[in-house]
Protein backbone atom coordinates (compact mmCIF):
# COMPACT_ATOMS: atom_id res chain seq x y z
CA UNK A 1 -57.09 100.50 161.61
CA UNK A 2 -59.02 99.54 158.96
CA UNK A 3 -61.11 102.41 159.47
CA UNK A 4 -58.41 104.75 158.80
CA UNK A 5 -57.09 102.97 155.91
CA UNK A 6 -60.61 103.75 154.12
CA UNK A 7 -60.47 107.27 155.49
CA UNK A 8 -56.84 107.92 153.86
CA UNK A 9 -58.40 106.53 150.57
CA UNK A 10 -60.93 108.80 150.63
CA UNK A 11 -58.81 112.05 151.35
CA UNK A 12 -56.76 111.00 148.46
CA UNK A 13 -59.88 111.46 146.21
CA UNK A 14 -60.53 114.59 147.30
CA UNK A 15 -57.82 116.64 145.37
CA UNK A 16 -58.56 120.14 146.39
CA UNK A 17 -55.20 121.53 147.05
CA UNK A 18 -57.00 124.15 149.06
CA UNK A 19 -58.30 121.56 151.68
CA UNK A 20 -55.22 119.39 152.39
CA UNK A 21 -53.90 121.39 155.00
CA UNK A 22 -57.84 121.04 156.92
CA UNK A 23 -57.21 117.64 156.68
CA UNK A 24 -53.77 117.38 157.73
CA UNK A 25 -54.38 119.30 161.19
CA UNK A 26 -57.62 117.13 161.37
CA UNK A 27 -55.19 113.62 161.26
CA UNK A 28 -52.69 115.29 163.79
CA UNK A 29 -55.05 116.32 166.16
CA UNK A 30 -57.00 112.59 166.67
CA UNK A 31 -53.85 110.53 165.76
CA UNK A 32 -54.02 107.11 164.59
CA UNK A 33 -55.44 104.84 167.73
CA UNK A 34 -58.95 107.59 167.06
CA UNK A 35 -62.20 105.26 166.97
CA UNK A 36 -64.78 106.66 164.93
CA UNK A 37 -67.74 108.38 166.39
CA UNK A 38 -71.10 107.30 166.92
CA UNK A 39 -72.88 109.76 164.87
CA UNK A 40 -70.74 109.96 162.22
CA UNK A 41 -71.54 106.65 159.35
CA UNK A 42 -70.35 103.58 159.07
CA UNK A 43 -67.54 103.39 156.47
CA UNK A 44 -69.72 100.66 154.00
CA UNK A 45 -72.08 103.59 153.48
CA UNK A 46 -69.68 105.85 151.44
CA UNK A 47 -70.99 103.94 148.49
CA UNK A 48 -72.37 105.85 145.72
CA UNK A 49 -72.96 109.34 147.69
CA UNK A 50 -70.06 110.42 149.38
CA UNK A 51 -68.10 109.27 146.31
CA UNK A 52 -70.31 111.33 144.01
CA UNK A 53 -69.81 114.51 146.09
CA UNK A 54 -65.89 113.50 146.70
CA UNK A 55 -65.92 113.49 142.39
CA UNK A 56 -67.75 116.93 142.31
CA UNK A 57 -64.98 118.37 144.85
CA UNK A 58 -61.93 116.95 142.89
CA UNK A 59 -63.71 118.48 139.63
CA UNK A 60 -63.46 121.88 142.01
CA UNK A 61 -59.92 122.43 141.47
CA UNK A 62 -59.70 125.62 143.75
CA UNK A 63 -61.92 126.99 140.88
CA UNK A 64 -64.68 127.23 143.35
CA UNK A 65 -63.03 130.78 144.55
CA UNK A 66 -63.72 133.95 142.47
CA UNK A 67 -60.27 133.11 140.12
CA UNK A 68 -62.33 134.93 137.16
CA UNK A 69 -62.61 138.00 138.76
CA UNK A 70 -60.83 141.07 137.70
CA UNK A 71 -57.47 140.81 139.90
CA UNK A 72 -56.68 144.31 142.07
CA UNK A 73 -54.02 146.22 141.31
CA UNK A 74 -52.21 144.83 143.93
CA UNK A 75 -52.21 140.73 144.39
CA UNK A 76 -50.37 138.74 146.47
CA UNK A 77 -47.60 136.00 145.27
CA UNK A 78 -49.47 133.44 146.82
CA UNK A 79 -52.53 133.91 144.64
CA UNK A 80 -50.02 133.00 141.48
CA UNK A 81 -48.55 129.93 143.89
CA UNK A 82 -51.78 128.89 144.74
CA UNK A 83 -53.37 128.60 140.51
CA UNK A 84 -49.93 126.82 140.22
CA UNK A 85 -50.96 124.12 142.58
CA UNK A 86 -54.51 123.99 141.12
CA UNK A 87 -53.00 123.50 137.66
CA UNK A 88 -50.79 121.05 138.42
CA UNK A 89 -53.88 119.18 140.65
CA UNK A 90 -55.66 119.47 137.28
CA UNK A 91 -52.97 117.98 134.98
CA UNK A 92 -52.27 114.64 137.20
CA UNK A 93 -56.05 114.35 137.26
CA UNK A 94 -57.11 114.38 133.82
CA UNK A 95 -53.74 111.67 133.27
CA UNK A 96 -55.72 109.57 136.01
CA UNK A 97 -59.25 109.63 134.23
CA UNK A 98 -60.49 107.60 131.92
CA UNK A 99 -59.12 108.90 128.13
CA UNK A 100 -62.10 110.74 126.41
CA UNK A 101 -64.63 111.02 129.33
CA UNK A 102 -66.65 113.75 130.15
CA UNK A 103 -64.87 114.23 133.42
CA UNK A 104 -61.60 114.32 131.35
CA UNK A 105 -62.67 116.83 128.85
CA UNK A 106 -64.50 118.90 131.54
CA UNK A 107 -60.87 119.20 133.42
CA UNK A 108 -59.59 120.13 130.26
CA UNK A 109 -61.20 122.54 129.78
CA UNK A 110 -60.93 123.98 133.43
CA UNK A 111 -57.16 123.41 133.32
CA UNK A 112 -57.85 125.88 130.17
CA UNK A 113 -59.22 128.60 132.70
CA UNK A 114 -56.86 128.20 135.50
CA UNK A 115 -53.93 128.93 133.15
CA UNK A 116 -55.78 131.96 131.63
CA UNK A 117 -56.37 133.07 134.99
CA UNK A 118 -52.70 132.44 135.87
CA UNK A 119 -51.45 134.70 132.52
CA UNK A 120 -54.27 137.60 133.51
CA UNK A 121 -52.40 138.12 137.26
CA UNK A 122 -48.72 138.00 135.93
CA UNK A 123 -49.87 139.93 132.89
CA UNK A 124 -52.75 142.31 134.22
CA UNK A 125 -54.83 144.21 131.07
CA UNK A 126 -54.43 147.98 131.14
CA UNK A 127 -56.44 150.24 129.30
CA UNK A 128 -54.61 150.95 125.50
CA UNK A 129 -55.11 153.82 123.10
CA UNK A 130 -56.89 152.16 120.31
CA UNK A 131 -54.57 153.39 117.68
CA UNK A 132 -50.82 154.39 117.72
CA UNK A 133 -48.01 155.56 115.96
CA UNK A 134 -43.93 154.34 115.81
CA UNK A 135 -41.46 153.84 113.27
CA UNK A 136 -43.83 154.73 110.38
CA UNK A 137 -46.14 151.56 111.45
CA UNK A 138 -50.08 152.42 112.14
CA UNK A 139 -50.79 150.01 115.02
CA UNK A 140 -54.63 149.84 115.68
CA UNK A 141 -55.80 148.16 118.62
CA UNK A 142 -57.54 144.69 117.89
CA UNK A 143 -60.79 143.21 119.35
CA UNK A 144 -60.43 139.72 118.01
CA UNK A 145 -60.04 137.12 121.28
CA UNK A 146 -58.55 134.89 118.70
CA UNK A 147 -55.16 132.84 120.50
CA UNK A 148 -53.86 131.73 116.84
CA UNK A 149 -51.91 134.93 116.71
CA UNK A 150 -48.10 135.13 117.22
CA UNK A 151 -46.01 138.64 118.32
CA UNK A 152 -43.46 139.48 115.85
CA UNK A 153 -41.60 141.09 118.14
CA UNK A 154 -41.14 138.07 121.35
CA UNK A 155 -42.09 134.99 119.03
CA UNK A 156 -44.40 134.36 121.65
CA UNK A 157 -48.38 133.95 121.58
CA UNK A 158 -50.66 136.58 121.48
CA UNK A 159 -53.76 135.27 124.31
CA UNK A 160 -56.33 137.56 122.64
CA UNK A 161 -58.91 136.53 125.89
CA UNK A 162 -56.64 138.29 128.33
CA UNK A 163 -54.35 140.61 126.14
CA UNK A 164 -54.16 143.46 124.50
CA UNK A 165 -52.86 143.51 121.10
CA UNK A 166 -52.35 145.61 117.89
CA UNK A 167 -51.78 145.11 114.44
CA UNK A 168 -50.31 147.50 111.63
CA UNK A 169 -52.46 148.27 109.56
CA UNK A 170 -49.94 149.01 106.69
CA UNK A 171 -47.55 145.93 106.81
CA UNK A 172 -49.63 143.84 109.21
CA UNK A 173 -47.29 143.33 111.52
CA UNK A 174 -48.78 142.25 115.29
CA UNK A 175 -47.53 142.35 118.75
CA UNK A 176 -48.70 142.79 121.96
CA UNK A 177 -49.08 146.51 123.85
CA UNK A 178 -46.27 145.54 126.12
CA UNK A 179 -43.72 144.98 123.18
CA UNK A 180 -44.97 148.13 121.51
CA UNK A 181 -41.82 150.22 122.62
CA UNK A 182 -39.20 147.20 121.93
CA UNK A 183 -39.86 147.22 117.93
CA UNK A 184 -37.36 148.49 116.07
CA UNK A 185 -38.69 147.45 112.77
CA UNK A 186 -40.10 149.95 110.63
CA UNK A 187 -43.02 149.83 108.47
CA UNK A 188 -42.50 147.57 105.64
CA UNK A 189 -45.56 149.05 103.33
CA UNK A 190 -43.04 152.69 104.06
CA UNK A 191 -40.02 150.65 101.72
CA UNK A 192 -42.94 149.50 99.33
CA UNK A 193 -43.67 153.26 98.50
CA UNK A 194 -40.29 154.63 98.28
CA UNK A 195 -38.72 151.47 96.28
CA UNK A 196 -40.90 149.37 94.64
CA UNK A 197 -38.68 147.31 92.89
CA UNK A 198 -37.17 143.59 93.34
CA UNK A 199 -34.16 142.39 93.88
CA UNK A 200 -33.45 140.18 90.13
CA UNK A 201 -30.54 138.49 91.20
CA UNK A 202 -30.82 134.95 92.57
CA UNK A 203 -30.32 134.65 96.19
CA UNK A 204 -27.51 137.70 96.50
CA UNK A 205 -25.68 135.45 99.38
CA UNK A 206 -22.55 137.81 101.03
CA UNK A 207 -21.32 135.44 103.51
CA UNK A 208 -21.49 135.09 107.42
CA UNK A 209 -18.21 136.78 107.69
CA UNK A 210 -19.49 140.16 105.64
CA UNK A 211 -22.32 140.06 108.35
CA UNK A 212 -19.86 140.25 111.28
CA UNK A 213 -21.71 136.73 112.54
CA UNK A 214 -24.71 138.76 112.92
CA UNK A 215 -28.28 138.61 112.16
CA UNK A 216 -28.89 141.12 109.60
CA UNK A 217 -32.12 142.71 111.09
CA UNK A 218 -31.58 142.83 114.40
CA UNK A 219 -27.65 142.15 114.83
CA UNK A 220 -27.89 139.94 116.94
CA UNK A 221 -25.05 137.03 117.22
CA UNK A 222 -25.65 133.84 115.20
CA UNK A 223 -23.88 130.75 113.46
CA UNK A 224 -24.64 128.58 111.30
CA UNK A 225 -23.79 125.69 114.06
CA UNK A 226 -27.12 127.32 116.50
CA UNK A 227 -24.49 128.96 119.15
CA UNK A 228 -25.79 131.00 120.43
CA UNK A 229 -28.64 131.25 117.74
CA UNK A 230 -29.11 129.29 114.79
CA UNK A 231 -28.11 131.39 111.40
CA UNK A 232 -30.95 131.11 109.11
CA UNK A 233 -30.73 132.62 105.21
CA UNK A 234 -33.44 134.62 103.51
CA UNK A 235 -33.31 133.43 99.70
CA UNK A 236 -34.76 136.48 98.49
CA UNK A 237 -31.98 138.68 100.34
CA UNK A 238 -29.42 136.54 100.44
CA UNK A 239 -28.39 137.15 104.35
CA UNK A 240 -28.62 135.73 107.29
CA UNK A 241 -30.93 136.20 110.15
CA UNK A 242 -31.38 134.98 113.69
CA UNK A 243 -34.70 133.19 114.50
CA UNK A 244 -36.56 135.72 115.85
CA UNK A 245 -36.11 137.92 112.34
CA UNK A 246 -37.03 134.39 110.28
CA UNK A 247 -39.72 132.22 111.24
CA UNK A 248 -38.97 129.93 108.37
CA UNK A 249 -41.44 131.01 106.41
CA UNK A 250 -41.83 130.61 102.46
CA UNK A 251 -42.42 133.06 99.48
CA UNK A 252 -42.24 132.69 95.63
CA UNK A 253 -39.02 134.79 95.00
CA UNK A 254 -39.09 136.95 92.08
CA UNK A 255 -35.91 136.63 90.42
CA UNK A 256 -36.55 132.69 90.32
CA UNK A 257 -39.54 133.47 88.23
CA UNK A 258 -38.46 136.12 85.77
CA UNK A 259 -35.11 134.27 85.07
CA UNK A 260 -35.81 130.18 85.98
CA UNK A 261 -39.48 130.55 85.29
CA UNK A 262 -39.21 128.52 88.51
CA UNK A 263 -42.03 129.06 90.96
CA UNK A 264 -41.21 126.66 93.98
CA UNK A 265 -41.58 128.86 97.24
CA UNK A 266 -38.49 128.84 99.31
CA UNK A 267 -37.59 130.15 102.59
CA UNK A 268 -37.64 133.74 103.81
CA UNK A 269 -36.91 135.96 106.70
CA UNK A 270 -40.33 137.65 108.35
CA UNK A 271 -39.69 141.53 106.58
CA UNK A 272 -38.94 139.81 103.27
CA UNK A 273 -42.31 137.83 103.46
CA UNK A 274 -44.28 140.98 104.56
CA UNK A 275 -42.75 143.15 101.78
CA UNK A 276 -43.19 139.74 98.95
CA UNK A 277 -46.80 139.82 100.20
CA UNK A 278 -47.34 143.73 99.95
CA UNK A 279 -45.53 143.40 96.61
CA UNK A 280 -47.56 140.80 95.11
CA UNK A 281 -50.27 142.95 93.07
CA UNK A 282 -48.00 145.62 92.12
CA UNK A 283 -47.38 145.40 88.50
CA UNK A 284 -43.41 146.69 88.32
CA UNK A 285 -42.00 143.66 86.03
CA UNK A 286 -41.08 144.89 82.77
CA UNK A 287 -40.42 141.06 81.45
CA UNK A 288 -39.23 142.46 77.85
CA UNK A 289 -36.45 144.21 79.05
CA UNK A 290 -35.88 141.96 81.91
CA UNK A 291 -36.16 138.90 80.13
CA UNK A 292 -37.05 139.22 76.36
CA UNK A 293 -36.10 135.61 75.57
CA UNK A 294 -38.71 134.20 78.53
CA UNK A 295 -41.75 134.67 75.44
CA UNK A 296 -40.10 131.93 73.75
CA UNK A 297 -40.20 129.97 76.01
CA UNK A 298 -43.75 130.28 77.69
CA UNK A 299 -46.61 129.80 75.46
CA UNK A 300 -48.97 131.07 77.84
CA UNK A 301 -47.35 134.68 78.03
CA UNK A 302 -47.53 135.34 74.28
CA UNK A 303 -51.07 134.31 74.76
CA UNK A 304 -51.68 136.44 77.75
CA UNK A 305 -49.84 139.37 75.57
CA UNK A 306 -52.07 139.15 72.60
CA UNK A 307 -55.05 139.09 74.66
CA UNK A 308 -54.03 142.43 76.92
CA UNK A 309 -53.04 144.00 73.14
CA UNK A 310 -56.64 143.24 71.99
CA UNK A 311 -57.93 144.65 75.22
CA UNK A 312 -56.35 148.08 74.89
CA UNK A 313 -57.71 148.16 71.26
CA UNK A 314 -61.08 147.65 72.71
CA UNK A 315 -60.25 149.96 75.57
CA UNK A 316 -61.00 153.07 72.76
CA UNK A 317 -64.45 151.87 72.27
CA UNK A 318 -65.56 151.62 75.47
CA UNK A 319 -64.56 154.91 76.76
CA UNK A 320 -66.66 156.07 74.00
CA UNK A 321 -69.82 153.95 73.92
CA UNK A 322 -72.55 155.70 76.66
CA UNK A 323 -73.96 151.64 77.10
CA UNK A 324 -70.98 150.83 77.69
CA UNK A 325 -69.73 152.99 80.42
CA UNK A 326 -73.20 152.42 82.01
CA UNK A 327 -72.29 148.45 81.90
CA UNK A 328 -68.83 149.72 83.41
CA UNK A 329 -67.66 146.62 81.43
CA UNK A 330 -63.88 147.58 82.13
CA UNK A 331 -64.58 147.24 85.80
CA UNK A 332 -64.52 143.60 84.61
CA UNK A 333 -60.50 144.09 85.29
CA UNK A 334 -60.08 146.66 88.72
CA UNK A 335 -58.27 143.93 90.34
CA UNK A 336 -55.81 144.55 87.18
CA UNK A 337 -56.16 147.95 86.30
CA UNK A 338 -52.61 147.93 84.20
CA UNK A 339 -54.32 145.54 81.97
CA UNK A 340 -56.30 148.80 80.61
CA UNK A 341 -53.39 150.76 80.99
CA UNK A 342 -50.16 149.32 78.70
CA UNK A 343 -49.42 145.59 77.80
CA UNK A 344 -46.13 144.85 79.26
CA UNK A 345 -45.94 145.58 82.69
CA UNK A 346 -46.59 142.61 84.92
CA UNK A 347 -47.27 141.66 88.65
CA UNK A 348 -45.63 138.98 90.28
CA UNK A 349 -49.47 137.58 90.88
CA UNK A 350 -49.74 137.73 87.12
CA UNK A 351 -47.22 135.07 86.86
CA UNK A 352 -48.38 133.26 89.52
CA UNK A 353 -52.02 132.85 87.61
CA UNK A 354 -49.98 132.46 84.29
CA UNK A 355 -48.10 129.64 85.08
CA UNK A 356 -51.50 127.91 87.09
CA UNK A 357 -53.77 128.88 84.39
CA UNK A 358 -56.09 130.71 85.77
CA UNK A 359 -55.12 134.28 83.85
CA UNK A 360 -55.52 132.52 80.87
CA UNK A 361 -59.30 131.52 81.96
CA UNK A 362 -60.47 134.50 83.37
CA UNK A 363 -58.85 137.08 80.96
CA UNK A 364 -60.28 134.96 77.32
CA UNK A 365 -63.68 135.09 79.09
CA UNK A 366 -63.64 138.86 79.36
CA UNK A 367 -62.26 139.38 75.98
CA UNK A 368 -65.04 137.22 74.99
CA UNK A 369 -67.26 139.30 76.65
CA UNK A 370 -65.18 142.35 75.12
CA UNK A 371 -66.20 141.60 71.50
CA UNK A 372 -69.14 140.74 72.08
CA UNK A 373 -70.52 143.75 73.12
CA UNK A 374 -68.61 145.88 70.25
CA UNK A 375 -69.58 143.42 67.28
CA UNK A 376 -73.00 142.01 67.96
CA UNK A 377 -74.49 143.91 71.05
CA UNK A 378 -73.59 147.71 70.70
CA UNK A 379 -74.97 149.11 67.25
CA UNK A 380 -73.00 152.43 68.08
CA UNK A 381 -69.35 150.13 68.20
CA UNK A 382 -70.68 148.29 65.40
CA UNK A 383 -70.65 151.86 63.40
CA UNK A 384 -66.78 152.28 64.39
CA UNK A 385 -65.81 148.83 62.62
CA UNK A 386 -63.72 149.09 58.95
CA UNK A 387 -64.26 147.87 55.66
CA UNK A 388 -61.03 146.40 53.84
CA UNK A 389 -60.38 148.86 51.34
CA UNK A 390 -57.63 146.60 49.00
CA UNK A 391 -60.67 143.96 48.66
CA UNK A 392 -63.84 145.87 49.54
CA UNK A 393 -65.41 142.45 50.20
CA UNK A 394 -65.56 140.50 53.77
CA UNK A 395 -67.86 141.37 56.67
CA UNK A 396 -66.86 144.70 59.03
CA UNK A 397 -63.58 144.41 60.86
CA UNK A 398 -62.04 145.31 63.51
CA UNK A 399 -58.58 145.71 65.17
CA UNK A 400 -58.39 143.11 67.46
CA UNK A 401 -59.80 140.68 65.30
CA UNK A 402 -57.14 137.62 64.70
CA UNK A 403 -57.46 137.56 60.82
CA UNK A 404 -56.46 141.09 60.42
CA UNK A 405 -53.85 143.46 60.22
CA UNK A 406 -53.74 147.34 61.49
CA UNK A 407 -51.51 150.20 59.72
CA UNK A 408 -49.38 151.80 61.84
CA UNK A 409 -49.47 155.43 61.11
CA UNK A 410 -52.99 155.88 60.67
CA UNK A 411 -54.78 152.51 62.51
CA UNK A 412 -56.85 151.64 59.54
CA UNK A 413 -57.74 147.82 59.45
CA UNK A 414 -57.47 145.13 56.71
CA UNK A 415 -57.54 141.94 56.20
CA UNK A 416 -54.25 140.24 56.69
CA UNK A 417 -53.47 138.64 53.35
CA UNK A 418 -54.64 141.98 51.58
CA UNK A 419 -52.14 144.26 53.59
CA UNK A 420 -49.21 142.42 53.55
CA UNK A 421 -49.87 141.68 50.03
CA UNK A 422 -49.64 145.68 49.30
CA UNK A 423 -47.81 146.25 52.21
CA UNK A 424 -45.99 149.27 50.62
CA UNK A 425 -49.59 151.11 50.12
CA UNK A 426 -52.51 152.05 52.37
CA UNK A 427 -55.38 154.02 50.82
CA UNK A 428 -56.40 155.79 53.75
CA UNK A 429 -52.54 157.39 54.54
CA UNK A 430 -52.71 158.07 50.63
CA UNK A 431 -55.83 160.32 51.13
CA UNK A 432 -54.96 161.92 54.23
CA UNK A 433 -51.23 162.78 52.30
CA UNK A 434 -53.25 164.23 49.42
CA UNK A 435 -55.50 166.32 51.09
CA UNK A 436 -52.59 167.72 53.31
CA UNK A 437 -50.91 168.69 50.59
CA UNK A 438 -54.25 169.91 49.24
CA UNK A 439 -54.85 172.61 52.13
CA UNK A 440 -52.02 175.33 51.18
CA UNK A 441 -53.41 175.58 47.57
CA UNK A 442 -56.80 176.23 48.97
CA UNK A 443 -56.04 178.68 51.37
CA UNK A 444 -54.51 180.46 48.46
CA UNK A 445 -57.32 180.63 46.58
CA UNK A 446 -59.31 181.52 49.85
């Protein structure tokens, strides 16, 4: 007996689901009263190799079969029962070895593969256009093996080792090639160009019961109790969405900023983050008719305005300076081309960098850069400078220097104290007058 004690300790070490059955029909056929044979050895000599090769076989798993290999087209169930079996071989062993071995992190890793293998035969790869069409999306067919991925269409995620997967290439959106036909989404970068424009009022909310108890996207049935799915609210829309249409995910809400100044980010529904995120850069905030009063308020946007208004009087110069344009010194701003263009339009990223400082950096170092070109580097910009006519003293000026003023009708420049001081008078508008009312006489004489 005590032979076949250490025998059934030994067949418990060897955890190859594969080989139990061998071993059962071996027990039934020489029953318990079996003596052992002479040639086989004694049981005190299973010392150090027998275990060693029982430890490689548990290690095995069933993963000495060809599991990697491409499955046919048609498998059998008991291939899938089988890698179920292996798996759950592999997840009592690695509870049963010592925490932060080798032999654990081995099985890990093998437990890794087995489940792989398991998702490749109920899930077999076909062969995928590598881009498509639908709903106004551009879906191009990824490469990336990455698993960090989620489908926006099952919630589920994307194994990029064994799956085939695309990704919009307009609103980013991702899913796998088997949930390609199930979106009914369309193309949030499609509602970008036909409407760019936020929604300005503060969380819009219309109630459950305007929703039908519906999830606005998708319409499917939700509460706010989680029967049958848990009611979640978008606080840029205002409505309510089931949890597959709202991840809980966060964005800085527009209408917060503009009228709060308040840029906490709060939580939004998936095609409300997409079309925040595609909205970002896009400069469509007119804050002076939006929200005249926020520029007394926020030092750092009257700063940011004079600075842009000192820009597009440099703007004039450049265009016309040859070293200039070589330098392509207003590329300095082609991540904020409407900074060239007018000075009160604003992104919602402008606001962002306003209220964390970082505009303010990066735009007084370019206007630094700017004025330095025109009034010390540049002897061609230099020439374009004004002399104060009402004082005819001071060094050359120029409109977007701080100590002067500009007339309006005919953009000649003066110092500050002399032009508000004879405010009602500018010599240059007096001369041009004049010599307008000048030409008729002459071309009577002509």
């Amino acid at each position: 007996m005590a032979y076949d004690e250490r025998r059934a300790v030994f067949r418990q070490q060897r955890l190859n689901p594969f080989d139990r059955g061998e071993e059962e029909e071996e027990d039934d056929v020489h029953g318990d009263n079996r003596t052992p044979p002479k040639h086989e050895a004694r049981p005190e000599l299973f010392s150090s190799e027998t275990r060693t090769l029982s430890s490689d076989r548990a290690m095995d798993l069933g993963l000495a079969e060809d599991h990697f290999s491409r499955p046919s087209r048609s498998f059998v169930a008991s291939d899938i029962e089988q890698l179920k079996l292996a798996i759950e071989d592999c997840k009592r062993l690695i509870l049963e070895l010592p925490e932060h071995s080798e032999r654990q992190k081995d099985t890990v890793v093998k437990l890794i593969h087995l489940r792989l293998k398991l998702q490749e035969l109920k899930d077999p790869e076909e062969d995928e256009p590598n881009l498509r069409v639908l709903l106004e999306h551009r879906f191009s067919k990824e490469k990336s093996k990455s698993v960090k991925q989620t489908c926006d269409k099952c919630s589920t995620i994307i194994w990029g080792l064994i799956q085939t997967w695309y990704t919009c290439t307009g609103c980013y959106y991702r899913c796998h090639s088997k949930c390609m036909n199930l979106i009914t989404k369309p193309c949030v970068r499609s509602k970008v160009s036909h409407q760019s424009e936020y929604e300005l009022s503060i969380c819009p909310e219309i109630g459950l019961d305007r929703q039908d108890y519906r999830c606005a996207e998708c319409r499917t049935p939700v509460s706010l109790r989680g029967i049958p799915c848990e009611a979640r609210q978008c606080d840029y829309t205002g409505q309510y969405y089931c949890s597959t249409c709202h991840w809980n995910d966060t964005g800085i809400i527009p209408s917060r900023v503009i009228h709060n100044w308040e840029f906490e980010p709060r939580k939004v529904c998936r095609s409300s983050f997409r079309y925040l995120a595609l909205m970002m850069p896009r400069p469509v905030l007119k804050l002076k008719e939006i929200n005249p009063l926020l520029f007394n308020f926020v030092e750092e946007l009257v700063e940011i305005r004079k600075l842009r208004q000192d820009i597009l009087l440099m703007k004039p110069y450049f265009i016309t300076c040859k070293e200039a344009m070589e330098a392509r010194l207003l590329l300095q701003l082609h991540d904020r081309q409407h900074f060239v263009e007018n000075d009160d339009m604003y992104s919602l990223q402008d606001l962002i960098d306003i209220s964390s400082g970082r505009l303010s950096c990066s735009l007084t170092e370019i206007h630094t850069t700017f004025a330095k070109h025109i009034k010390l580097d540049c002897e061609r910009c230099q020439a374009k400078g004004f002399v104060c006519e009402l004082c005819k003293e001071g060094d050359i000026l120029f409109p977007f220097d701080s100590h002067t003023s500009v007339c309006h009708d005919c953009s000649a420049v003066f110092h500050r104290d002399c032009y508000y001081d004879n405010s009602t008078t500018c010599p240059r508008c007096a001369r041009m007058t004049e010599r307008r009312n000048d030409e008729p006489s002459d071309m009577k004489d002509v």
